[in-house]
Protein backbone atom coordinates (compact mmCIF):
# COMPACT_ATOMS: atom_id res chain seq x y z
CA UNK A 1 19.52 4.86 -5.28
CA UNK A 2 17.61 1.81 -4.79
CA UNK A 3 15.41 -0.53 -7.31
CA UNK A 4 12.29 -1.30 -6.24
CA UNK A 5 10.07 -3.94 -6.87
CA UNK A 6 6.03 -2.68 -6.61
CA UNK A 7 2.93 -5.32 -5.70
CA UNK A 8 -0.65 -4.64 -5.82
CA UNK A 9 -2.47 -6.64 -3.18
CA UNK A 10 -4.71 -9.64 -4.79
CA UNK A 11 -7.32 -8.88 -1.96
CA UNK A 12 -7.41 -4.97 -0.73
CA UNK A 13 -7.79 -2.39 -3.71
CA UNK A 14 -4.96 0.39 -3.96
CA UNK A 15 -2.93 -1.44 -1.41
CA UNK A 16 1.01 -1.86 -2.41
CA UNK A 17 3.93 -3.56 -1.20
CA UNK A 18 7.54 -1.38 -2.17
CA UNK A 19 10.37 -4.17 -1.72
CA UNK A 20 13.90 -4.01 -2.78
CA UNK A 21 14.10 -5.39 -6.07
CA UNK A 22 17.00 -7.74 -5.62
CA UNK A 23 15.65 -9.67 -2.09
CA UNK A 24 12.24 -9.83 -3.96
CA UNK A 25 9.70 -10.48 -1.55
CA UNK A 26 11.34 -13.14 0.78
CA UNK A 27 11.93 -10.00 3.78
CA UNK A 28 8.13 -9.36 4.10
CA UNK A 29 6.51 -11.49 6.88
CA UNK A 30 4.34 -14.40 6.67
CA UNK A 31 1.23 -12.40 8.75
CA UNK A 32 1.94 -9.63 6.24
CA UNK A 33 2.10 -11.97 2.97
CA UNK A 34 -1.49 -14.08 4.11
CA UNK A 35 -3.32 -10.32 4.41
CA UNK A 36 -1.76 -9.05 1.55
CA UNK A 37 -3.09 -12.01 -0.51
CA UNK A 38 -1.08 -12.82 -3.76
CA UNK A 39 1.58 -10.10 -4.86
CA UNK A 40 0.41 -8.93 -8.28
CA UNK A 41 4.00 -7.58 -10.06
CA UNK A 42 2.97 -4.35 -11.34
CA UNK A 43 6.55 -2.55 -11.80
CA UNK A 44 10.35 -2.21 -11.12
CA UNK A 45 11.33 1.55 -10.51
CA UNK A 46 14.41 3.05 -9.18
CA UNK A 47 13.79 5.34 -5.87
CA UNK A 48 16.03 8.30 -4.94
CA UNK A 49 15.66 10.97 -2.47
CA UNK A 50 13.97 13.77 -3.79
CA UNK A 51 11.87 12.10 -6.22
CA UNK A 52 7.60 12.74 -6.23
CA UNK A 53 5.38 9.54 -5.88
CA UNK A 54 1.80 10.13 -5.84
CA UNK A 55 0.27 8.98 -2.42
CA UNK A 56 3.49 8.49 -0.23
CA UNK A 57 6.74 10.38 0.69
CA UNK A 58 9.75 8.97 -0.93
CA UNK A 59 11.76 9.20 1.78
CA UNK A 60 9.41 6.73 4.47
CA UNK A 61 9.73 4.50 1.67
CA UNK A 62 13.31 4.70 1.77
CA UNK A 63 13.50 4.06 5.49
CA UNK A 64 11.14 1.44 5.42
CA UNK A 65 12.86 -0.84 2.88
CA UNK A 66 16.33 -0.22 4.77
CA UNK A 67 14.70 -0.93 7.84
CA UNK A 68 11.92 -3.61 7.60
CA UNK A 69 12.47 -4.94 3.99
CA UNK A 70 9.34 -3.08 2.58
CA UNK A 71 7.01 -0.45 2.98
CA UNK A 72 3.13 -1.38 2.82
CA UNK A 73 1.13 1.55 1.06
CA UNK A 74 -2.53 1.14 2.48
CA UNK A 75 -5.42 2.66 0.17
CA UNK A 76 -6.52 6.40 1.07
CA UNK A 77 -9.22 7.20 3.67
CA UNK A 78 -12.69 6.51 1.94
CA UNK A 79 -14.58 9.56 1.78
CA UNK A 80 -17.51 10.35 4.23
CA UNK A 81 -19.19 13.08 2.58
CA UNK A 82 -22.15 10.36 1.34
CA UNK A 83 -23.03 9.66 4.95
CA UNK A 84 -24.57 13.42 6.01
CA UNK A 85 -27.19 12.95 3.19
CA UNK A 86 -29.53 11.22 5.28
CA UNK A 87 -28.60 12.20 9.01
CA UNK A 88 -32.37 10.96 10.26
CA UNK A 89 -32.47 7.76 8.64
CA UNK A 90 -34.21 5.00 10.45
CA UNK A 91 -32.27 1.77 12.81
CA UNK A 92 -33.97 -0.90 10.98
CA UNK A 93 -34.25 -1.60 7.03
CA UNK A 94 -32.06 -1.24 3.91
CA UNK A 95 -29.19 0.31 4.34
């Protein structure tokens, strides 16, 4: 079992950052930190094989952590089904 610490990115919506509770956030790299933009604390959970999360398999997370010091959850695919209402529209103007 492992404690994790979850972040909510300050600058991308439903982007989070899984981190072993007790090294906090000092594993996750500097690049990774600056695009993240300030770690919002949102909750500490314990993680165990086997156990549901809603958007990402519990055991990448696991590997992640162990291997890299986190795991970076990156918001879902946004949907395209808005785009085929107006195939013909024109190059130029409002958008």
């Amino acid at each position: 079992m492992l404690v994790c610490s979850i972040y909510r990115s300050s600058r991308k919506d439903e982007m989070y950052l899984y981190v072993d509770k007790r090294k906090g956030l000092e594993s996750v790299p500097d690049a990774l930190s600056e695009m993240f933009g300030k770690a919002q604390h949102i909750m500490d959970m314990p993680v165990i094989k086997g156990r549901k999360l809603a958007r990402v398999d519990v055991d990448k997370v696991l590997e992640s952590i162990r291997e890299k010091g986190y795991f970076l959850q990156l918001p879902p695919p946004k949907e395209d089904y808005l785009l085929d209402l107006y195939p013909n529209r024109p190059e130029t103007g409002v958008r």
